[in-house]
Protein backbone atom coordinates (compact mmCIF):
# COMPACT_ATOMS: atom_id res chain seq x y z
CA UNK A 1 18.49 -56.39 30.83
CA UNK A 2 15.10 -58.37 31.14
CA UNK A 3 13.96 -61.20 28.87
CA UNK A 4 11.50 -64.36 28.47
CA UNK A 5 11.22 -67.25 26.55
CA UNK A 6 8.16 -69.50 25.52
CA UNK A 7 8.75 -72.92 26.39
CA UNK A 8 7.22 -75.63 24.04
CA UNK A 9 6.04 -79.25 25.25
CA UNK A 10 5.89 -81.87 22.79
CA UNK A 11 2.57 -83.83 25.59
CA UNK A 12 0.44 -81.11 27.30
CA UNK A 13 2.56 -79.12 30.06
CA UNK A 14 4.31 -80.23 32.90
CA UNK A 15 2.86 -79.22 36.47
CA UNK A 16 5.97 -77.07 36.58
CA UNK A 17 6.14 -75.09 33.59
CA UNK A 18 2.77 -73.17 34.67
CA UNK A 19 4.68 -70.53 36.00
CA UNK A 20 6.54 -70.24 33.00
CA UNK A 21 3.53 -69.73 30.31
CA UNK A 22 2.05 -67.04 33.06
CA UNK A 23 5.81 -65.00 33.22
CA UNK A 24 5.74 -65.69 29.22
CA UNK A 25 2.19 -64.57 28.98
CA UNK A 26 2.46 -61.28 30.90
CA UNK A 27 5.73 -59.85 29.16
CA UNK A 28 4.32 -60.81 25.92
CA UNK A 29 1.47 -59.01 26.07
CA UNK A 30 3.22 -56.20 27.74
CA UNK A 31 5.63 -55.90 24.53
CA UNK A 32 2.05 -56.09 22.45
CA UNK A 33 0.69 -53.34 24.65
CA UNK A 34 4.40 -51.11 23.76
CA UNK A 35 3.62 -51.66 19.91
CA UNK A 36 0.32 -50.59 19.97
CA UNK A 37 1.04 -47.76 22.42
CA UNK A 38 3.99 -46.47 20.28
CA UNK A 39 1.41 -46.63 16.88
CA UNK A 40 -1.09 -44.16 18.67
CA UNK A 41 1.63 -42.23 19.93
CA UNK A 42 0.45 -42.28 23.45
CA UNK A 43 2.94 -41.79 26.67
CA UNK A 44 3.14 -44.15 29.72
CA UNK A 45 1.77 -41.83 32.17
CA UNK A 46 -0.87 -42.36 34.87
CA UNK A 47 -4.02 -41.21 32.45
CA UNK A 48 -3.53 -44.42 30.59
CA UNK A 49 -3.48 -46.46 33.32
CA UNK A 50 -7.19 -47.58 32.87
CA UNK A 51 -6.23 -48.07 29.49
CA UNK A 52 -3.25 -50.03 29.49
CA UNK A 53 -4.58 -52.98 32.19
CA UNK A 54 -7.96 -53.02 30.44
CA UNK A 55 -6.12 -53.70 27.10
CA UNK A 56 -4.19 -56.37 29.53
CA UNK A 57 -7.59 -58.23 30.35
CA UNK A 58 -8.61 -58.21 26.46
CA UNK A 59 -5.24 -60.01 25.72
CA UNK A 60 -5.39 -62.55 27.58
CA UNK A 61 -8.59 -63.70 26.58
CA UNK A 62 -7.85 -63.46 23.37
CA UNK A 63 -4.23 -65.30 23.63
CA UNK A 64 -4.25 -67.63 26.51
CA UNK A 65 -6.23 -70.08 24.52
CA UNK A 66 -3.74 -69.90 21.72
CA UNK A 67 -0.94 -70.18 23.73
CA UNK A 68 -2.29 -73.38 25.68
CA UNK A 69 -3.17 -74.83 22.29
CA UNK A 70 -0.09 -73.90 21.00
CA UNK A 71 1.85 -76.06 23.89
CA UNK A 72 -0.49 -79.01 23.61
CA UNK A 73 -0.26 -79.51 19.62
CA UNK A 74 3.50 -78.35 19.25
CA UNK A 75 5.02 -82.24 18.55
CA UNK A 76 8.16 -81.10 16.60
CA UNK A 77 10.24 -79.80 19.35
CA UNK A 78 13.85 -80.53 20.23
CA UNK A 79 14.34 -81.57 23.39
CA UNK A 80 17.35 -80.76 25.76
CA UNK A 81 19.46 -81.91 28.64
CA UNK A 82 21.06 -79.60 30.88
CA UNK A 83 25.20 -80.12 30.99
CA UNK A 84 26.56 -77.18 33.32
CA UNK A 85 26.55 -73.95 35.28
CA UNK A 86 29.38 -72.08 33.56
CA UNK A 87 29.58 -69.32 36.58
CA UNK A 88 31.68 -72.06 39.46
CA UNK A 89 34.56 -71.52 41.87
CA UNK A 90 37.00 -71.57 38.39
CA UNK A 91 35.15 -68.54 37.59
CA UNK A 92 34.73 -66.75 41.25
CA UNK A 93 38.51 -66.98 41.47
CA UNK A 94 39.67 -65.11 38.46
CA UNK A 95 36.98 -61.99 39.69
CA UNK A 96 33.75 -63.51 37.85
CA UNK A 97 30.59 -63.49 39.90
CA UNK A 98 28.31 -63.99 37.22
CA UNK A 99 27.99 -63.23 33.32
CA UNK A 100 25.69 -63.67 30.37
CA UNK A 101 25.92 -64.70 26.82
CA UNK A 102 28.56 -66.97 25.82
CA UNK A 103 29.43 -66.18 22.04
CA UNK A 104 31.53 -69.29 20.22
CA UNK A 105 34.20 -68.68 17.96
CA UNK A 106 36.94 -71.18 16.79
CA UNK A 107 40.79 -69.86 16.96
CA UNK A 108 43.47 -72.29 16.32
CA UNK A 109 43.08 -75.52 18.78
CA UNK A 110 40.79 -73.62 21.27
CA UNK A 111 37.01 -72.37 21.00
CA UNK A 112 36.51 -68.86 22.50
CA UNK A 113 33.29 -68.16 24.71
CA UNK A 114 33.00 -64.69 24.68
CA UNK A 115 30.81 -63.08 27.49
CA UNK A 116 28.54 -60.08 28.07
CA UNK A 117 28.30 -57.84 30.96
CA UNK A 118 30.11 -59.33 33.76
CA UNK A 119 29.03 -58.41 37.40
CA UNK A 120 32.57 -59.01 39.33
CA UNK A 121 33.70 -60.36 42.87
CA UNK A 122 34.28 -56.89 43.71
CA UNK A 123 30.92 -54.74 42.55
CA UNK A 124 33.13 -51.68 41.75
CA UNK A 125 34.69 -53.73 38.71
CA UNK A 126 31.83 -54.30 36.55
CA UNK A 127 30.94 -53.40 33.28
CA UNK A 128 33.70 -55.52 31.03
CA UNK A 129 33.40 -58.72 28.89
CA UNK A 130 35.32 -62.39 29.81
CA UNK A 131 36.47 -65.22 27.77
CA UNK A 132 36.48 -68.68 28.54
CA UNK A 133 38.63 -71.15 26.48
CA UNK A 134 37.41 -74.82 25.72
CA UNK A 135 39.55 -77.34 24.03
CA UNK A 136 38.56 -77.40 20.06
CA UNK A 137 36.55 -80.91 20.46
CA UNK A 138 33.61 -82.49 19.10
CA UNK A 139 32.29 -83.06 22.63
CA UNK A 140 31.48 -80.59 25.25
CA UNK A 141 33.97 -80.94 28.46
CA UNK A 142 33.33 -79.01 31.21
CA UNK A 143 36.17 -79.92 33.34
CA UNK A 144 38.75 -78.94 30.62
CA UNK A 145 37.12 -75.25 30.43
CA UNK A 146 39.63 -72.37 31.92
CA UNK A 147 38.89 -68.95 31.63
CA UNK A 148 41.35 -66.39 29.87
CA UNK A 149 43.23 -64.13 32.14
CA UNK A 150 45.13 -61.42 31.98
CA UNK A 151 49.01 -60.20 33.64
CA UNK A 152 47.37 -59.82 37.37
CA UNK A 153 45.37 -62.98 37.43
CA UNK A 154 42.10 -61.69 36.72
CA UNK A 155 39.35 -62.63 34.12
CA UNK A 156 40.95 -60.90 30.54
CA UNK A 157 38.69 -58.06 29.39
CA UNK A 158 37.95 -58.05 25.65
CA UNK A 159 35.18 -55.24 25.75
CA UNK A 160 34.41 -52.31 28.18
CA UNK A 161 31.28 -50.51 29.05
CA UNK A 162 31.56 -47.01 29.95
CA UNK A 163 28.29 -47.57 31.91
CA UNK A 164 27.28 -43.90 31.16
CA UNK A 165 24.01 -43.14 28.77
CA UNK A 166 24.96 -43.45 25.19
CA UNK A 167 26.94 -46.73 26.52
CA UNK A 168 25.67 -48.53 29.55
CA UNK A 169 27.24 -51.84 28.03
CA UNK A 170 29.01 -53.18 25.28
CA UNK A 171 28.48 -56.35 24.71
CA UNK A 172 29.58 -59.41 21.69
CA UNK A 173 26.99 -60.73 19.77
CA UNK A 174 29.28 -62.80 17.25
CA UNK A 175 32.61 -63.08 16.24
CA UNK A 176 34.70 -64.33 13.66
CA UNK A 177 38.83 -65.22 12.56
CA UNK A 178 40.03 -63.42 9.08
CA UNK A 179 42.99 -65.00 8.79
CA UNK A 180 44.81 -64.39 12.07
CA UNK A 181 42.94 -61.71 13.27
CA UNK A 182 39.81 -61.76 15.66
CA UNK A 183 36.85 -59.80 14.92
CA UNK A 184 33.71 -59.04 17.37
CA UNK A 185 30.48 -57.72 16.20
CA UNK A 186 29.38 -56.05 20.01
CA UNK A 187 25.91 -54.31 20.66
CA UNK A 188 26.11 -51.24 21.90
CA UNK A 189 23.17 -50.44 24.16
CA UNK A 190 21.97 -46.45 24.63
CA UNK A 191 20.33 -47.07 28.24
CA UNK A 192 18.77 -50.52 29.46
CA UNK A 193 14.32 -49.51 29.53
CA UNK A 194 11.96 -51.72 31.22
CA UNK A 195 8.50 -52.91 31.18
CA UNK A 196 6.98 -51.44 28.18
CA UNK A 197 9.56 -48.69 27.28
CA UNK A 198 11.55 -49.80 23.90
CA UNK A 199 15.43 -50.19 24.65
CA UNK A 200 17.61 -48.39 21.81
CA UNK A 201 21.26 -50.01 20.85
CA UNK A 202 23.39 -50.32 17.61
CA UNK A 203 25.81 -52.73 16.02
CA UNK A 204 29.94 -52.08 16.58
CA UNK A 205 32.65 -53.71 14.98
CA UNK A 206 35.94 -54.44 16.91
CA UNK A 207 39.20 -55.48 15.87
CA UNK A 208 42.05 -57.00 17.95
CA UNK A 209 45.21 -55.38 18.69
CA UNK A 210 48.82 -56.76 18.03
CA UNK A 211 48.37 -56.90 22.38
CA UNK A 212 45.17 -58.71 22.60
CA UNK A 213 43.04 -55.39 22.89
CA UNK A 214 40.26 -54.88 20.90
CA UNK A 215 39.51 -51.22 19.47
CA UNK A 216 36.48 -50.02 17.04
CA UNK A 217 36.26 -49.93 13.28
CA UNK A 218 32.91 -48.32 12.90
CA UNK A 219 28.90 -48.48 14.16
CA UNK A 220 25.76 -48.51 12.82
CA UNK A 221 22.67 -46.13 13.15
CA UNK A 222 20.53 -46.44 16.26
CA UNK A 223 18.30 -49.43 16.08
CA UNK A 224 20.58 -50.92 12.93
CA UNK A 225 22.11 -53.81 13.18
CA UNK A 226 22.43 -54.61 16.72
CA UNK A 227 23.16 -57.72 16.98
CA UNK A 228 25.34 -59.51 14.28
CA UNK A 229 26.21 -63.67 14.09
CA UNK A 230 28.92 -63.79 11.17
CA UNK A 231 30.00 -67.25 9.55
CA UNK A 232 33.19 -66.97 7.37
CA UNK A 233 32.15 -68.94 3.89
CA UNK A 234 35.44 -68.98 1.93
CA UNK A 235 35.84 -65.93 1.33
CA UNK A 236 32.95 -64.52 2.15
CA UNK A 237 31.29 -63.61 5.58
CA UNK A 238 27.77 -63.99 5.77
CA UNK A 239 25.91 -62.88 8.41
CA UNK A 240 22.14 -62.94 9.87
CA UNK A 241 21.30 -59.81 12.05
CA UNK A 242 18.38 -58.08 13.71
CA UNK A 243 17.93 -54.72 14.06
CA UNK A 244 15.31 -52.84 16.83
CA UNK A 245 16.18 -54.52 20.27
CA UNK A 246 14.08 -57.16 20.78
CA UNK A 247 11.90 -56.07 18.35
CA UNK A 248 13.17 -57.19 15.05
CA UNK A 249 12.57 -59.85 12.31
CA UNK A 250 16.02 -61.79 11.29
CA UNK A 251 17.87 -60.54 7.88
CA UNK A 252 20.46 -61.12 6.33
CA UNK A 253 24.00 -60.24 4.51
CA UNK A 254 27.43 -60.63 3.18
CA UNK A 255 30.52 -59.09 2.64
CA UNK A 256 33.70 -60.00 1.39
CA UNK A 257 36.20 -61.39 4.38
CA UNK A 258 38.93 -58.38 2.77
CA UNK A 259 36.08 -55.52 3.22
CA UNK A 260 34.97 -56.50 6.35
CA UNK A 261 36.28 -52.97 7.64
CA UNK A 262 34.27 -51.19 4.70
CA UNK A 263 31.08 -50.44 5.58
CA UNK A 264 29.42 -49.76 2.59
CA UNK A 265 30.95 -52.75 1.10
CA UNK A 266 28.42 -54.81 2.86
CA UNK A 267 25.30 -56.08 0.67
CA UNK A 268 21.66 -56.99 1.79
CA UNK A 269 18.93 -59.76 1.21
CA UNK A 270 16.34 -58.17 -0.81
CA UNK A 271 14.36 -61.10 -2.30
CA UNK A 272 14.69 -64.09 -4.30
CA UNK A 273 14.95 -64.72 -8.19
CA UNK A 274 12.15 -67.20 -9.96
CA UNK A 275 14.93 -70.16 -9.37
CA UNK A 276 15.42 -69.16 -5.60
CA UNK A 277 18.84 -67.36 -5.86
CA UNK A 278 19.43 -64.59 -3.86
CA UNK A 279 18.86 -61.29 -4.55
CA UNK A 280 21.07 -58.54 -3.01
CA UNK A 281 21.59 -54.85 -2.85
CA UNK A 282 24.34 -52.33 -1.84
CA UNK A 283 21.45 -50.24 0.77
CA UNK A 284 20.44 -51.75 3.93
CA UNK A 285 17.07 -49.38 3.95
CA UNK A 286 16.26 -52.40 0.77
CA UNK A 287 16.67 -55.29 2.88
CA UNK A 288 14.15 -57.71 3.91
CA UNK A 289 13.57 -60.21 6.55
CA UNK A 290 14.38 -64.02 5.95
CA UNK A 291 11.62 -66.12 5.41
CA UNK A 292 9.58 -67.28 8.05
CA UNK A 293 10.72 -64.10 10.63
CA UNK A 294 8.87 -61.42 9.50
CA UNK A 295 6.58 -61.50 11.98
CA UNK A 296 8.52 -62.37 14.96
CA UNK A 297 10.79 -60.16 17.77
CA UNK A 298 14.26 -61.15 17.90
CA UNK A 299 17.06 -59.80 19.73
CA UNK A 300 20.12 -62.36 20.23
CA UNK A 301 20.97 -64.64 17.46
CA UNK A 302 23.45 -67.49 16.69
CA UNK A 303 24.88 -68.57 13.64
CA UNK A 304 27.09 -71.41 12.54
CA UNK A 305 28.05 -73.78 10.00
CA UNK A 306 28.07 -77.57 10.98
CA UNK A 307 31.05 -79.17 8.08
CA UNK A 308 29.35 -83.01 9.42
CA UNK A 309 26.02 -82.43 7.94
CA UNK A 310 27.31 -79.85 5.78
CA UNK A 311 24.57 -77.49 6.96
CA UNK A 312 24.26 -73.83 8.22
CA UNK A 313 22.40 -73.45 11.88
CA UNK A 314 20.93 -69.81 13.09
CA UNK A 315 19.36 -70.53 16.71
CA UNK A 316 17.66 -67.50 18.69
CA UNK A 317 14.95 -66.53 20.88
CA UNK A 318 11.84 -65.38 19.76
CA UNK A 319 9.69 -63.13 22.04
CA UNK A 320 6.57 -62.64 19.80
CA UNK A 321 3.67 -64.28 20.92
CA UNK A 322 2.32 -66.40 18.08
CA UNK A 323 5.93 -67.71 17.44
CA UNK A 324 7.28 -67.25 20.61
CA UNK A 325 10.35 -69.50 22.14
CA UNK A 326 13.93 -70.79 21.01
CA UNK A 327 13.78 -71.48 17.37
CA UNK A 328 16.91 -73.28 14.87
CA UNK A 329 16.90 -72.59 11.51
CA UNK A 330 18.77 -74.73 9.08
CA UNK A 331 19.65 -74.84 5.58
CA UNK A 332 22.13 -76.15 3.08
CA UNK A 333 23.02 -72.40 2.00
CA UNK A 334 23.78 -69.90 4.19
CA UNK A 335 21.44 -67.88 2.75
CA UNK A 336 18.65 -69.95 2.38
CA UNK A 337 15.77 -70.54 2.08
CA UNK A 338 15.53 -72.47 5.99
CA UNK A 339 13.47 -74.62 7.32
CA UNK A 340 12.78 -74.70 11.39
CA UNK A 341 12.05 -76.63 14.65
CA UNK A 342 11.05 -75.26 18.41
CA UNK A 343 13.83 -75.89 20.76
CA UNK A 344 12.68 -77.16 24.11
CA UNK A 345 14.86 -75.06 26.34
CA UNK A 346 12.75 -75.00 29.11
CA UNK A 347 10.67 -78.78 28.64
CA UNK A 348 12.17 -79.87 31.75
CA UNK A 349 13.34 -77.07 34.37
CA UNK A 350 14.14 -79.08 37.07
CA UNK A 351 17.89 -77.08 37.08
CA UNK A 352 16.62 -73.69 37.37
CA UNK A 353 16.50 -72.49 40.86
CA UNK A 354 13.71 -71.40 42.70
CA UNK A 355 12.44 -68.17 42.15
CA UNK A 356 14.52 -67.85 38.66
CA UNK A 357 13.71 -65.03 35.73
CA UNK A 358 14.48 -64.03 32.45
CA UNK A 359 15.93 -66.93 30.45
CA UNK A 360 17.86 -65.85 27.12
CA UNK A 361 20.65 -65.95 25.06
CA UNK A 362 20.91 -69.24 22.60
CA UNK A 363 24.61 -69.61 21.55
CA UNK A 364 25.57 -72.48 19.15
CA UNK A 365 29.20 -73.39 20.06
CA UNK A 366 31.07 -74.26 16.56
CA UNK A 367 32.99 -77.66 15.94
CA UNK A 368 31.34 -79.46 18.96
CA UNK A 369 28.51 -81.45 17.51
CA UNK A 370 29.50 -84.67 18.25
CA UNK A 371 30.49 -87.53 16.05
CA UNK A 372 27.57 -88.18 13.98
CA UNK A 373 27.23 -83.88 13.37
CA UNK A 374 23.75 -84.66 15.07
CA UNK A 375 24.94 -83.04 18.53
CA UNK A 376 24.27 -79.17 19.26
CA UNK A 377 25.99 -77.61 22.43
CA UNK A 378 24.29 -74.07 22.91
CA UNK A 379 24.53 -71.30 26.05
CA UNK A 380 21.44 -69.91 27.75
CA UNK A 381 21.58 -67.28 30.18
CA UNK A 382 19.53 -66.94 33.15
CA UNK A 383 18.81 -63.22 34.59
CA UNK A 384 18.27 -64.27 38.15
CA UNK A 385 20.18 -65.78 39.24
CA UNK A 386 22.76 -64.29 36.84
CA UNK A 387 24.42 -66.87 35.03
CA UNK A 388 24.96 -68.92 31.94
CA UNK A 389 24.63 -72.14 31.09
CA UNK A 390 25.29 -74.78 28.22
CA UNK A 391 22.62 -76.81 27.42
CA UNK A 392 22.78 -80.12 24.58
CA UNK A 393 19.76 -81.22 22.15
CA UNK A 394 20.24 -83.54 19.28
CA UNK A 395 19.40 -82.41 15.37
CA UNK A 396 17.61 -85.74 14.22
CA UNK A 397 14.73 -84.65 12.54
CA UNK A 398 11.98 -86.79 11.52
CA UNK A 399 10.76 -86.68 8.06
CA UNK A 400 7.09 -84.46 7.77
């Protein structure tokens, strides 16, 4: 798994974040170069070499200004405040060496943080998913967290990879309670591609077991909703998505909480009425992206409803270049229309390590926004070193 990010600055950039806009700048382009590359049809091989770094030159002329201008003028930008390493001795001793995503759900008096690939203690055992368990507060406390374990004392395995080619990992990309009974919406990835090769995954729904297991109710096509943040609304379960890895605008969806097992009970964004209602149809092939996406590349994505300021939060990165960067939608309706602000992840870096990469993820954790609603708690994960994170900003927007 590789990724970026595209750090915004509210006053010109710091002296440290140059090495950021160059990693941005080259993978960027690089996913420009795959687009254009898989519209002529061409392969990666050595004859397009010349090619492919010449179209490399004529990209960064044409987007380094725009990017620099785009990190000087950008003043409405959330800034953050790093809380925590997740990945600590709690987690080396119950077999966790390091671990990516961190997807929030609430169940009873706890809140779940469901993990992705986890590389283990011992390298042969790799491949599952982990859970850690925070008490169901409005503020974040590290000390309190514990990780779930299972009957031997090790890290308790929700999902499994076969780490073979049609499944190289499994991993959650939302989840949700109906009534007593946990459900995880898990990407499914074919083989992990780098550089400028497209990777290819699918959506999978699990259900839990009567013995904490979780087993599968059905997938999607390749490339079809692969990853899926569900909110439970009532009754009803909405839920934003993307589709192509990486590579996708953000759409949207519903479907009754008692059909969630029904696939073609699910129903699609397709446009708006003249008053602004939504309009929705039974065929995914009619859906549309929400406003304000269309043009972006979005893999992970976070939703979640916030009861304080009675409004509905999607958070994800963006890996386009003109709207590159950690984004949060909000809205009073969970389906819309949203407004949005940048999210300065990466502002201040100081608590990366030296020679870090890949910076992704973007988790909302439900229930824990403080006191005044105005708090969001949110997980980042870093690909080298490989860990997650929880970082805190604070929703006060000013008036435009």
């Amino acid at each position: 798994m590789h990724s970026n990010f595209f750090p915004p600055a509210k006053e010109g950039i710091p002296e440290g974040n140059l090495k950021v806009i160059q990693h941005s700048i080259t993978t960027k382009i690089f996913l420009s170069i795959k687009s254009y590359l898989s519209y002529m049809e061409l392969k990666f091989h050595s004859k397009n070499i010349l090619f492919i770094f010449v179209s490399i030159i004529l990209l960064l002329n044409i987007f380094t200004g725009c990017i620099w201008s785009n990190f000087r003028q950008s003043d409405n930008v959330l800034d953050c405040v790093f809380i925590c390493n997740l990945i600590d001795e709690r987690a080396n001793d119950v077999g966790i060496k390091g671990t990516d995503l961190g997807v929030g759900v609430e169940r009873d008096n706890e809140i779940w943080l469901i993990f992705g690939d986890v590389v283990g203690m011992n390298i042969l055992k790799n491949g599952a998913s982990a859970v850690a368990l925070l008490s169901k507060e409005r503020d974040f406390d590290f000390s309190r967290l514990t990780w779930k374990i299972d009957e031997n004392g090790n890290y308790y395995k929700p999902l499994h990879s076969k780490r073979v080619y049609g499944d190289v990992s499994t991993v959650p990309a939302g989840a949700l309670m109906v009534d007593d009974t946990m459900y995880i919406y898990a990407m499914r990835v074919e083989w992990w591609h780098h550089g400028p090769k497209q990777t290819h995954a699918w959506g999978v729904l699990f259900r839990e077991n009567e013995t904490g297991g979780f087993y599968e109710i059905f997938n999607w096509s390749r490339d079809e909703r692969v990853n899926n943040a569900p909110i439970l609304v009532d009754d009803t379960i909405y839920m934003v998505y993307t589709n192509l890895y990486r590579n996708s605008a953000v759409y949207l969806s519903y479907v009754e909480k008692e059909k969630i097992e029904d696939k073609n009970s699910y129903r699609y964004f397709s446009g708006r009425t003249e008053d602004g209602k939504p309009i929705w149809s039974e065929n995914i092939e009619d859906a549309i992206p929400l406003e304000g996406t269309d043009k972006m590349r979005v893999g992970e994505i976070s939703f979640v409803y916030n009861p304080i300021l009675d409004m509905y939060l999607i958070m994800f990165d963006s890996f386009s270049i003109k709207d590159g960067g950690f984004w949060l939608y909000y809205s009073k309706e969970p389906y819309g229309p949203y407004s949005r602000v940048k999210v300065g992840v990466l502002k201040d870096d100081s608590w990366l390590q030296e020679n870090w990469s890949g910076c992704y993820g973007g988790y909302i954790i439900p229930y824990m926004f403080g006191d005044d609603g105005k708090e969001l708690y949110f997980t980042i994960s870093v690909w080298k070193p490989y860990i997650t994170v929880v970082m805190k900003t604070r929703f006060d927007m000013k008036e435009n």
